[in-house]
N, C-alpha and C. Protein backbone atom coordinates (compact mmCIF):
# COMPACT_ATOMS: atom_id res chain seq x y z
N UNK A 1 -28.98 -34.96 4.84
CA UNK A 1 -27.78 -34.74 4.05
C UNK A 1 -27.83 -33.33 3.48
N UNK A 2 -26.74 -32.50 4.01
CA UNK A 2 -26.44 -31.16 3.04
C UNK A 2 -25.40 -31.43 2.01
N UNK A 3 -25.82 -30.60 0.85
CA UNK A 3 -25.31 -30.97 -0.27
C UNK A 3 -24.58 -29.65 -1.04
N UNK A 4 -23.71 -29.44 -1.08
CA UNK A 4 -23.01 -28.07 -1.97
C UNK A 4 -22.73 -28.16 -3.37
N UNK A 5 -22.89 -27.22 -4.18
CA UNK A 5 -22.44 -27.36 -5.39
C UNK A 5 -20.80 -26.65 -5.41
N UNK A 6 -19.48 -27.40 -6.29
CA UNK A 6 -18.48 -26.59 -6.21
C UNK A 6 -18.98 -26.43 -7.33
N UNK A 7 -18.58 -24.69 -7.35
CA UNK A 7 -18.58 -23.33 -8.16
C UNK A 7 -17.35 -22.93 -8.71
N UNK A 8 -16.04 -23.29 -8.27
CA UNK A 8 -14.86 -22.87 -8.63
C UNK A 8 -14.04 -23.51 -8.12
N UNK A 9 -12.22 -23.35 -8.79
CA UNK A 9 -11.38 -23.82 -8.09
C UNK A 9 -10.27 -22.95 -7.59
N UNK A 10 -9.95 -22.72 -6.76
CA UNK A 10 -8.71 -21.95 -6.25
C UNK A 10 -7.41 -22.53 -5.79
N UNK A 11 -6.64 -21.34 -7.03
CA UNK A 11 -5.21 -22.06 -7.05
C UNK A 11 -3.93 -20.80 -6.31
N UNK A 12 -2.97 -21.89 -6.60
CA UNK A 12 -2.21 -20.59 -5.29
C UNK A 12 -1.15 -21.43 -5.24
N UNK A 13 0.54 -21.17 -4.87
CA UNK A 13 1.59 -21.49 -4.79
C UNK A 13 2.01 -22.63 -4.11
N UNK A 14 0.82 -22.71 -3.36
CA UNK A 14 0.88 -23.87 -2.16
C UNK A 14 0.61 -25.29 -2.63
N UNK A 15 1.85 -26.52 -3.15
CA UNK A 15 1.05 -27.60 -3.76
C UNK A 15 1.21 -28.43 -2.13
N UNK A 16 1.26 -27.71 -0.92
CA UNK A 16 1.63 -29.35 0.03
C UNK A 16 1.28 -28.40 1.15
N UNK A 17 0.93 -29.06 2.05
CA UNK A 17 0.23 -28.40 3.70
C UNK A 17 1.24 -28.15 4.33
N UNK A 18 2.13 -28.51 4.21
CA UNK A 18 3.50 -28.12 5.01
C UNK A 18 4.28 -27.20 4.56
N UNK A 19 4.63 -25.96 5.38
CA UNK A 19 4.78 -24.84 5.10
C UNK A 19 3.83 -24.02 5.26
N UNK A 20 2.68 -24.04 4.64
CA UNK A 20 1.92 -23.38 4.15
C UNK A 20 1.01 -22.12 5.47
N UNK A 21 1.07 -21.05 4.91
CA UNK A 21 0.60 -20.03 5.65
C UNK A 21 -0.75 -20.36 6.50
N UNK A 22 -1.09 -20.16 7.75
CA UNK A 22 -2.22 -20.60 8.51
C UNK A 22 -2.95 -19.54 8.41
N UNK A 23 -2.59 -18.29 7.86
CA UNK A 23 -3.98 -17.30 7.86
C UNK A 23 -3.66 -16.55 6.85
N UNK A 24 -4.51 -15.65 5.74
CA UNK A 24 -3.83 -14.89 4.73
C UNK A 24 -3.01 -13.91 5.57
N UNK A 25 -2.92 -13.46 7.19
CA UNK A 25 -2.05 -12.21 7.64
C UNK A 25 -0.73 -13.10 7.22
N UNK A 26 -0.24 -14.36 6.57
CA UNK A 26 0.90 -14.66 7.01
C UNK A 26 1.26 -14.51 5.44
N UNK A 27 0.47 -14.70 4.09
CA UNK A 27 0.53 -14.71 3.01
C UNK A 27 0.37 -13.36 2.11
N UNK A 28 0.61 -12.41 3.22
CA UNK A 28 0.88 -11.02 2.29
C UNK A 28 1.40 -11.23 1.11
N UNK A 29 0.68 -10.60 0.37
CA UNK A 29 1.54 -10.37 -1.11
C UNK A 29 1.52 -11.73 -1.93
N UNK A 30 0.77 -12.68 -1.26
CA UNK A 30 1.23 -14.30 -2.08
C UNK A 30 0.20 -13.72 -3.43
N UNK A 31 0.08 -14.24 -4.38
CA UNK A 31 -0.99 -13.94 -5.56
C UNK A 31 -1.26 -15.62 -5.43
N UNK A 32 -2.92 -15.70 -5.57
CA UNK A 32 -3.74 -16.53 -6.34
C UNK A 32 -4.31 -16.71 -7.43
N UNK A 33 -5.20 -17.36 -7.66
CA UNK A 33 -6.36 -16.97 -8.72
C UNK A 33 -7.15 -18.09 -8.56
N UNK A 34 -8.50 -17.57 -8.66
CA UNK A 34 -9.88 -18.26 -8.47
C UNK A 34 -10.15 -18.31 -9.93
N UNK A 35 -10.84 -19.51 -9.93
CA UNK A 35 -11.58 -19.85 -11.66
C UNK A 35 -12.74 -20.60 -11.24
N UNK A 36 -13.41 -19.60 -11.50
CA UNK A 36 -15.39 -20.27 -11.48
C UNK A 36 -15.86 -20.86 -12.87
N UNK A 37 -16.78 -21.75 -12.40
CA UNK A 37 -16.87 -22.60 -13.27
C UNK A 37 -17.86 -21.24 -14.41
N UNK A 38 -17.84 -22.18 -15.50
CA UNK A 38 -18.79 -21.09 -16.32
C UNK A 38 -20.24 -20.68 -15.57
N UNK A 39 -21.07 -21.94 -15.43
CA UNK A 39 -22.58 -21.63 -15.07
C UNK A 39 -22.51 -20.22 -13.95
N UNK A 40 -21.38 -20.15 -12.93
CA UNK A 40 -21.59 -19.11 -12.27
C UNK A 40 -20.63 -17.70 -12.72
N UNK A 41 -20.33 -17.61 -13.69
CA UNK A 41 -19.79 -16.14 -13.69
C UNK A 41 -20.34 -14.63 -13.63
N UNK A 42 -21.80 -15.43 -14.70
CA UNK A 42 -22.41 -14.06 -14.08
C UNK A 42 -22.73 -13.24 -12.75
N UNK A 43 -22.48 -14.42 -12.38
CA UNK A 43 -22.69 -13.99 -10.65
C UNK A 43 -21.14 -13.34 -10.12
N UNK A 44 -20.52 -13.00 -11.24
CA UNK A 44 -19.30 -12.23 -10.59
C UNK A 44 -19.13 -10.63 -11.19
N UNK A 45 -20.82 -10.47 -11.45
CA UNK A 45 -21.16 -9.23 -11.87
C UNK A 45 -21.07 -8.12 -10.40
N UNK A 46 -20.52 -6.88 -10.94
CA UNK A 46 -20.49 -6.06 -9.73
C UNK A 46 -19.62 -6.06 -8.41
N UNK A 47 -18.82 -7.26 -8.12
CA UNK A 47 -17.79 -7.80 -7.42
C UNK A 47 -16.56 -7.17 -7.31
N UNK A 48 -16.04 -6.65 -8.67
CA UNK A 48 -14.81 -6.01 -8.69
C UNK A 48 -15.10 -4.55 -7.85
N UNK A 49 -16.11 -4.02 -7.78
CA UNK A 49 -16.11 -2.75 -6.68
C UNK A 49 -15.47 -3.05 -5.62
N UNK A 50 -14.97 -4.15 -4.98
CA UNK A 50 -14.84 -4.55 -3.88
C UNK A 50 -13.60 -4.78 -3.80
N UNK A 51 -12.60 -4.42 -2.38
CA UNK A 51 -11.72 -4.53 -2.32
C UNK A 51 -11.14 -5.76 -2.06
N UNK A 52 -11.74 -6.77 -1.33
CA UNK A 52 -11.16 -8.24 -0.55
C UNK A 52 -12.63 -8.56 -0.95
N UNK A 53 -12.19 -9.76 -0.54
CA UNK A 53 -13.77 -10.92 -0.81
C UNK A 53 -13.33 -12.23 -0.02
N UNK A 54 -14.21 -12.70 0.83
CA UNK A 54 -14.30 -13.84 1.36
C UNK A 54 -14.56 -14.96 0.65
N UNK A 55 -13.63 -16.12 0.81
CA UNK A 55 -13.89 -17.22 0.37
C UNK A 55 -14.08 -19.06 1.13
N UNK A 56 -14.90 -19.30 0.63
CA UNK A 56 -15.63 -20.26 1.39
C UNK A 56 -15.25 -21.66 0.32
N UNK A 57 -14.42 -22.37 0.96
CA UNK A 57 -13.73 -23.45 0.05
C UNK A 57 -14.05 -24.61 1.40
N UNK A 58 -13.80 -26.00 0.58
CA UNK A 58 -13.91 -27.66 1.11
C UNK A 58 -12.42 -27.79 1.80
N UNK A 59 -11.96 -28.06 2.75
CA UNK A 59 -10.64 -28.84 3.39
C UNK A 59 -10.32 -30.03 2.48
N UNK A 60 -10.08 -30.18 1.44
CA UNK A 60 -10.26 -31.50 0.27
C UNK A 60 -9.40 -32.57 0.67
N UNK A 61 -8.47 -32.34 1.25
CA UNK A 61 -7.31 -33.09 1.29
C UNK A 61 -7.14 -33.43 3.07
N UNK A 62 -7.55 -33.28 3.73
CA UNK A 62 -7.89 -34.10 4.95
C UNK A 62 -8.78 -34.41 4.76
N UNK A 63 -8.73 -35.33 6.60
CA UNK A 63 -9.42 -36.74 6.46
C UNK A 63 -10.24 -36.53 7.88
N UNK A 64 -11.08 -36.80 8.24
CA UNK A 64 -11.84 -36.97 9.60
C UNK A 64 -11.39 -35.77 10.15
N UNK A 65 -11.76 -36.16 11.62
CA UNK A 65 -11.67 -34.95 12.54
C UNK A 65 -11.58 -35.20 14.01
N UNK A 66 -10.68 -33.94 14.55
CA UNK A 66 -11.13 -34.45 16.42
C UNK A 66 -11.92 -33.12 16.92
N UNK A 67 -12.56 -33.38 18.62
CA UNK A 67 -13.40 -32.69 18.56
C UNK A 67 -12.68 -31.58 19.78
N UNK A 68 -10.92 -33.00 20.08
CA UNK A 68 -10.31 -31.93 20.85
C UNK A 68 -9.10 -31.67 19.69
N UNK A 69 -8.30 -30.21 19.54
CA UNK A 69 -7.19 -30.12 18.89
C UNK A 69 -5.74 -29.34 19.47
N UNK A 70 -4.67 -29.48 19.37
CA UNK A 70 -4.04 -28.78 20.01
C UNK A 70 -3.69 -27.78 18.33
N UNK A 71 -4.11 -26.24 18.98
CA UNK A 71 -4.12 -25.50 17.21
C UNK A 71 -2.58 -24.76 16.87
N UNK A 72 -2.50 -24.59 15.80
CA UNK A 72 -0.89 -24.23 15.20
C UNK A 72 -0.41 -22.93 16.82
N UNK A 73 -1.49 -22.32 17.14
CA UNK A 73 -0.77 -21.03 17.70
C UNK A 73 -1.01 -21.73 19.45
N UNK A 74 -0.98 -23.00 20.00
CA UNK A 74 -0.96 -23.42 21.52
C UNK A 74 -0.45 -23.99 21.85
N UNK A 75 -0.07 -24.72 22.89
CA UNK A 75 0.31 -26.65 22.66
C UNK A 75 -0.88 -27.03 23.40
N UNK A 76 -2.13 -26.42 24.00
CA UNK A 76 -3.40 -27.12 24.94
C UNK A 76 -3.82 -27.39 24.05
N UNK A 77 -4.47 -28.50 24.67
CA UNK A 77 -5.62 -28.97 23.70
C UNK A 77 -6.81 -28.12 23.73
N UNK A 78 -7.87 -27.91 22.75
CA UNK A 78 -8.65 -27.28 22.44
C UNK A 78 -9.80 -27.76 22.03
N UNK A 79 -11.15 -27.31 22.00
CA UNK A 79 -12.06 -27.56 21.14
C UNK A 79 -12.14 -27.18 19.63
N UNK A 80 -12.60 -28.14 18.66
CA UNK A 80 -12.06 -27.94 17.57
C UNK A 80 -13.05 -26.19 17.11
N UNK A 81 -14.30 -26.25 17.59
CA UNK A 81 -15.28 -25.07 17.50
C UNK A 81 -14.56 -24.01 18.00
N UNK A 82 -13.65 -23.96 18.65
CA UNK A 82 -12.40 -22.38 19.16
C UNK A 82 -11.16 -22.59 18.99
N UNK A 83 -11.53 -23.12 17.45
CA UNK A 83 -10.20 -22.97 16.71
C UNK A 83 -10.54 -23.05 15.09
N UNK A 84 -9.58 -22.61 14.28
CA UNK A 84 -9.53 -21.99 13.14
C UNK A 84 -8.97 -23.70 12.23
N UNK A 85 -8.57 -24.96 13.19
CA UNK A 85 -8.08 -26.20 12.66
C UNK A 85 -8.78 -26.32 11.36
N UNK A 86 -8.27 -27.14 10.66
CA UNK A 86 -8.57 -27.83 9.13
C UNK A 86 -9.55 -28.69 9.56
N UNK A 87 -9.71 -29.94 10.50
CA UNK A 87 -9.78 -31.41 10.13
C UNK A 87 -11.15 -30.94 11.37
N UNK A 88 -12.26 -30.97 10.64
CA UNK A 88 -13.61 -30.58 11.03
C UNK A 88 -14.65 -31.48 10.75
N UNK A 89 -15.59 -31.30 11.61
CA UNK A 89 -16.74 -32.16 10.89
C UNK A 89 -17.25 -31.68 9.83
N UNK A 90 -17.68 -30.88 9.45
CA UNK A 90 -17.39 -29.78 8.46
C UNK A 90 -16.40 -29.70 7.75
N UNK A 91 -15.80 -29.98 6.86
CA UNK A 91 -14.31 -29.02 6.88
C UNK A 91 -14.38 -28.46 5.90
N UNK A 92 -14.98 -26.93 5.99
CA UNK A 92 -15.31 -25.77 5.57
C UNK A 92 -14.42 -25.07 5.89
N UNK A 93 -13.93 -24.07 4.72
CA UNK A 93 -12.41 -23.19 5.37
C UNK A 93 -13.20 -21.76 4.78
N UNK A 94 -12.74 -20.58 5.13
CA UNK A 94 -13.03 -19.48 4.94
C UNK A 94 -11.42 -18.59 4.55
N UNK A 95 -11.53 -17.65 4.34
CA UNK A 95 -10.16 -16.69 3.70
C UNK A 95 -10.32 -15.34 3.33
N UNK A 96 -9.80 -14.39 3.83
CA UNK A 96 -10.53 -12.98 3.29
C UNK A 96 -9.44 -12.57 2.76
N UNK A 97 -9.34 -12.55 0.99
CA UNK A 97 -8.38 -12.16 0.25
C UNK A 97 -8.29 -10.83 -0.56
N UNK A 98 -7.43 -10.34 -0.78
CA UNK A 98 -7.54 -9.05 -1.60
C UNK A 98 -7.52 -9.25 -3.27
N UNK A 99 -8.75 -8.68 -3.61
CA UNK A 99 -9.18 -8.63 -4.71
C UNK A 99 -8.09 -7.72 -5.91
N UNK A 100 -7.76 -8.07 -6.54
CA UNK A 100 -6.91 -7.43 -7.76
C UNK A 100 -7.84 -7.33 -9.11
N UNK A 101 -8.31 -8.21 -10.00
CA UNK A 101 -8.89 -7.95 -11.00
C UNK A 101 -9.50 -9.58 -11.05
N UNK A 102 -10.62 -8.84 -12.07
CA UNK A 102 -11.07 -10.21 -12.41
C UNK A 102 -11.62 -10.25 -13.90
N UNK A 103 -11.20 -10.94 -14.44
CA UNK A 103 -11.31 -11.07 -16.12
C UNK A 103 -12.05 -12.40 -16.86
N UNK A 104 -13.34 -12.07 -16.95
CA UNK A 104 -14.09 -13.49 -17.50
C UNK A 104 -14.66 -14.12 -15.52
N UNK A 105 -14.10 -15.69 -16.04
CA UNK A 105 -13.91 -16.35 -14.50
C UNK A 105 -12.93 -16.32 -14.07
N UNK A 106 -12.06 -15.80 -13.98
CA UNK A 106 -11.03 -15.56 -13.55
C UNK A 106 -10.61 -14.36 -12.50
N UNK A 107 -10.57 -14.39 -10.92
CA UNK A 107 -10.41 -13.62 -10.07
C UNK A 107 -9.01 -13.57 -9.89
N UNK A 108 -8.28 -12.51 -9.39
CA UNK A 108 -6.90 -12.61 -9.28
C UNK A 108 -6.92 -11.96 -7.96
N UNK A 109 -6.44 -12.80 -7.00
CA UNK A 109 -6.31 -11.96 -5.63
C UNK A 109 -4.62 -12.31 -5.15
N UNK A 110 -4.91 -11.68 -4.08
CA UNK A 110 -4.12 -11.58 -3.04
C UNK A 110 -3.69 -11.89 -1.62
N UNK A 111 -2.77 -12.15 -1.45
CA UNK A 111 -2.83 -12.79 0.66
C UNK A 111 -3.80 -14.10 0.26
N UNK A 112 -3.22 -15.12 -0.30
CA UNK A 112 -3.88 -16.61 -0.64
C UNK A 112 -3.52 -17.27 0.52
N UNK A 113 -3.79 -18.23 1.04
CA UNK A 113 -3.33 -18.89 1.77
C UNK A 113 -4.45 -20.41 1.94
N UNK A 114 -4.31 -20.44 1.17
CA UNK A 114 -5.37 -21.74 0.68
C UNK A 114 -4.17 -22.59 0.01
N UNK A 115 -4.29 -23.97 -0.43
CA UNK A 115 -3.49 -25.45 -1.11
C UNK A 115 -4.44 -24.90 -2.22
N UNK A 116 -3.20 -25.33 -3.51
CA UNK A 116 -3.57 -25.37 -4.81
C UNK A 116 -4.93 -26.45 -4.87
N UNK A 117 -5.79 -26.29 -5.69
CA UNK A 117 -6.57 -27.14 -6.22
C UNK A 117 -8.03 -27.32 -5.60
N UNK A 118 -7.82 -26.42 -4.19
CA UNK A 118 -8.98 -26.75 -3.21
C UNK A 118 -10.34 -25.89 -4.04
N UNK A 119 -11.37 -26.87 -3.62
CA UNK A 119 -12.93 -26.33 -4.19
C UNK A 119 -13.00 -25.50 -3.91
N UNK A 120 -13.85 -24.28 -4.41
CA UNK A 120 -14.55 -23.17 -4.18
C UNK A 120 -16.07 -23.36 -3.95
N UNK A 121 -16.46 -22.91 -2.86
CA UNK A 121 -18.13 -23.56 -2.67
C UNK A 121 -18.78 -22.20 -2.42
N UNK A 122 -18.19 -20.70 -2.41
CA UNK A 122 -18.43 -19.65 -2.24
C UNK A 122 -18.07 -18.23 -2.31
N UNK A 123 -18.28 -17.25 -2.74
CA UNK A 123 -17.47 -16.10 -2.51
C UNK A 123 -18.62 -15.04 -2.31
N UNK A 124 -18.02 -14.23 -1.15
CA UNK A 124 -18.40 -13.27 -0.62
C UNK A 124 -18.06 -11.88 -0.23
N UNK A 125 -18.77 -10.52 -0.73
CA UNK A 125 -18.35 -9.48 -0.76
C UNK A 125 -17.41 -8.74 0.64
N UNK A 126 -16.89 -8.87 1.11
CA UNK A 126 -15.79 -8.10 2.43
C UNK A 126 -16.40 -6.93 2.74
N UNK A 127 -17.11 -6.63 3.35
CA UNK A 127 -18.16 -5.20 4.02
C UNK A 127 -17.68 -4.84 5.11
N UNK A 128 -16.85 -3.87 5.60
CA UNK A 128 -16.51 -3.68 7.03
C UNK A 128 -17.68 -3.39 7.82
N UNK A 129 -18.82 -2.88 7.55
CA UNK A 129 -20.26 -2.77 8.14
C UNK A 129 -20.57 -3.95 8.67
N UNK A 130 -20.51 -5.05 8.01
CA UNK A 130 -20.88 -6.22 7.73
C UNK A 130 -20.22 -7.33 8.47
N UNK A 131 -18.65 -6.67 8.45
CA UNK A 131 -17.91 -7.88 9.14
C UNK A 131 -16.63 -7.71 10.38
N UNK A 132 -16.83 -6.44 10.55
CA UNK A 132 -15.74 -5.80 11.46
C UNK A 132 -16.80 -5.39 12.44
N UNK A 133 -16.11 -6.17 13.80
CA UNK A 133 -17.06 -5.63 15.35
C UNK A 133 -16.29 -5.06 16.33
N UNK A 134 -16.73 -3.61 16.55
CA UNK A 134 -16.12 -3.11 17.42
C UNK A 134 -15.01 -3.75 19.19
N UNK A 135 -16.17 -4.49 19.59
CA UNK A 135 -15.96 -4.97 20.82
C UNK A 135 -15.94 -6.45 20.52
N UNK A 136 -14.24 -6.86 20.92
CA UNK A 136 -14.46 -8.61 20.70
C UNK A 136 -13.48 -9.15 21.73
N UNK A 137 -14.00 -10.11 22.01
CA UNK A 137 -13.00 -11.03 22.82
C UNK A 137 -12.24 -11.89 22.03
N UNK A 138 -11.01 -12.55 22.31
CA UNK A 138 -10.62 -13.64 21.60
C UNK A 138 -10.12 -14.97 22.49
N UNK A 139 -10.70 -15.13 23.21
CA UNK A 139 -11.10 -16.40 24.06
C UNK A 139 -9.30 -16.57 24.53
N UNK A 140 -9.35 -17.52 24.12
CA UNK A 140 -7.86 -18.50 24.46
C UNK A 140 -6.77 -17.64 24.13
N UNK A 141 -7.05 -17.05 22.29
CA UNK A 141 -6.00 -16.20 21.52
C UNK A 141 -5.57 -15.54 22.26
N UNK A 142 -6.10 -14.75 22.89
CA UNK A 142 -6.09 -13.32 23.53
C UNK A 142 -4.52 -13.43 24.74
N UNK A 143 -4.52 -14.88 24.81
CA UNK A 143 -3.01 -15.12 25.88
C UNK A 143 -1.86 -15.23 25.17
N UNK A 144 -1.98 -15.53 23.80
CA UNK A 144 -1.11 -15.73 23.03
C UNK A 144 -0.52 -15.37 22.03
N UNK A 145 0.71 -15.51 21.41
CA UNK A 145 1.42 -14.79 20.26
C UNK A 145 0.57 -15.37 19.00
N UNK A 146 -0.52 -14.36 18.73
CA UNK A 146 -1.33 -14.28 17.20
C UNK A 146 -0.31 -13.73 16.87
N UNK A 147 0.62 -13.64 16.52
CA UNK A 147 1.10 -13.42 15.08
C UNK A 147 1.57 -14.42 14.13
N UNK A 148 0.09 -14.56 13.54
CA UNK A 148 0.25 -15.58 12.45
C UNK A 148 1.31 -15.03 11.12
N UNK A 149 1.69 -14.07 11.12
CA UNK A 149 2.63 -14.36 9.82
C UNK A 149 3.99 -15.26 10.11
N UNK A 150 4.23 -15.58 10.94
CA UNK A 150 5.11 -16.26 11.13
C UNK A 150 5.09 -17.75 11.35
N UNK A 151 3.86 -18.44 12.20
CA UNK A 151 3.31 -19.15 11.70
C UNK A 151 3.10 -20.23 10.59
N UNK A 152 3.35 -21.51 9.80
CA UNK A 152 3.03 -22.42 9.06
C UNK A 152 2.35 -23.68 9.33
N UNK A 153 1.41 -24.29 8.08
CA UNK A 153 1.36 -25.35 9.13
C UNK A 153 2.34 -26.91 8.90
N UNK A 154 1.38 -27.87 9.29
CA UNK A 154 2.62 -28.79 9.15
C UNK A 154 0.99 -30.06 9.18
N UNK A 155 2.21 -31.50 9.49
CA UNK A 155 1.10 -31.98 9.26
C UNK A 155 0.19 -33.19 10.74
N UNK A 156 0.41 -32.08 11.34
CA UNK A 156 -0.46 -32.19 12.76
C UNK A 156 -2.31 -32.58 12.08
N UNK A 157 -2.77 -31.35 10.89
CA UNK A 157 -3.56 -31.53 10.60
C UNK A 157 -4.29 -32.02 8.99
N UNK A 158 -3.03 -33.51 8.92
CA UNK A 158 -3.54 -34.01 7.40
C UNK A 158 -4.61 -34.91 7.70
């Protein structure tokens, strides 16, 4: 058994999965705000240098999972591992948001695209060293209209 501690909660405009933006490219400009619990704030020492920050939140509100999916941007079915789907064995979500200020526990970002209320189990500094690779493939994507700002989801994956 792996076991996580939630650290925070992240809130954001979104109270329902439907509609809701499938990647922050689709949630430009949305504003959030993260609230860490007390025990971890100090750990949000030195953070504001940073322009975006990754966030590592629980899927709270689905239920199980398949291991084939057809994903918001295909109609094939897919493996759920080459795709970005909610309903995981895992269901670990990630988000790389733009950082605005942060006051106490209180982070204020940007390009949210997370459901109100979902756990926070992580946050992480955005390093283009770190996280931008020159040479990439994008498997399946690569045939298809990524342009997630247009994009919502629905509830294929409650």
């Amino acid at each position: 058994m792996i076991e996580f501690e939630q650290i925070g909660t992240i809130h954001s405009p979104y109270n329902d999965l439907e509609g809701m933006p499938i990647q922050p490219a689709g949630a430009v400009g949305v504003r959030g705000r993260v609230e860490v619990l007390p025990d971890y704030v100090d750990g949000l020492q030195d953070l504001d240098g940073f322009s975006h920050i990754i966030l590592l939140y629980k899927f709270h509100r689905g239920s199980g999972f398949d291991l084939k999916v057809v994903p918001f941007l295909d109609s094939s079915p897919r493996g759920v591992f080459a795709t970005r789907a909610p309903r995981r064995p895992n269901p670990i979500g990630m988000s790389v948001v733009r950082l605005e200020r942060i006051d106490g526990a209180v982070i204020d970002v940007l390009d949210i695209d997370v459901l109100n209320g979902t756990p926070l189990m992580d946050i992480k500094p955005y390093v283009p060293h770190f996280n931008s690779q020159d040479e990439v493939r994008t498997g399946w994507l690569g045939e298809k209209d990524s342009n997630v700002a247009v994009h919502r989801s629905d509830s294929r994956f409650r």
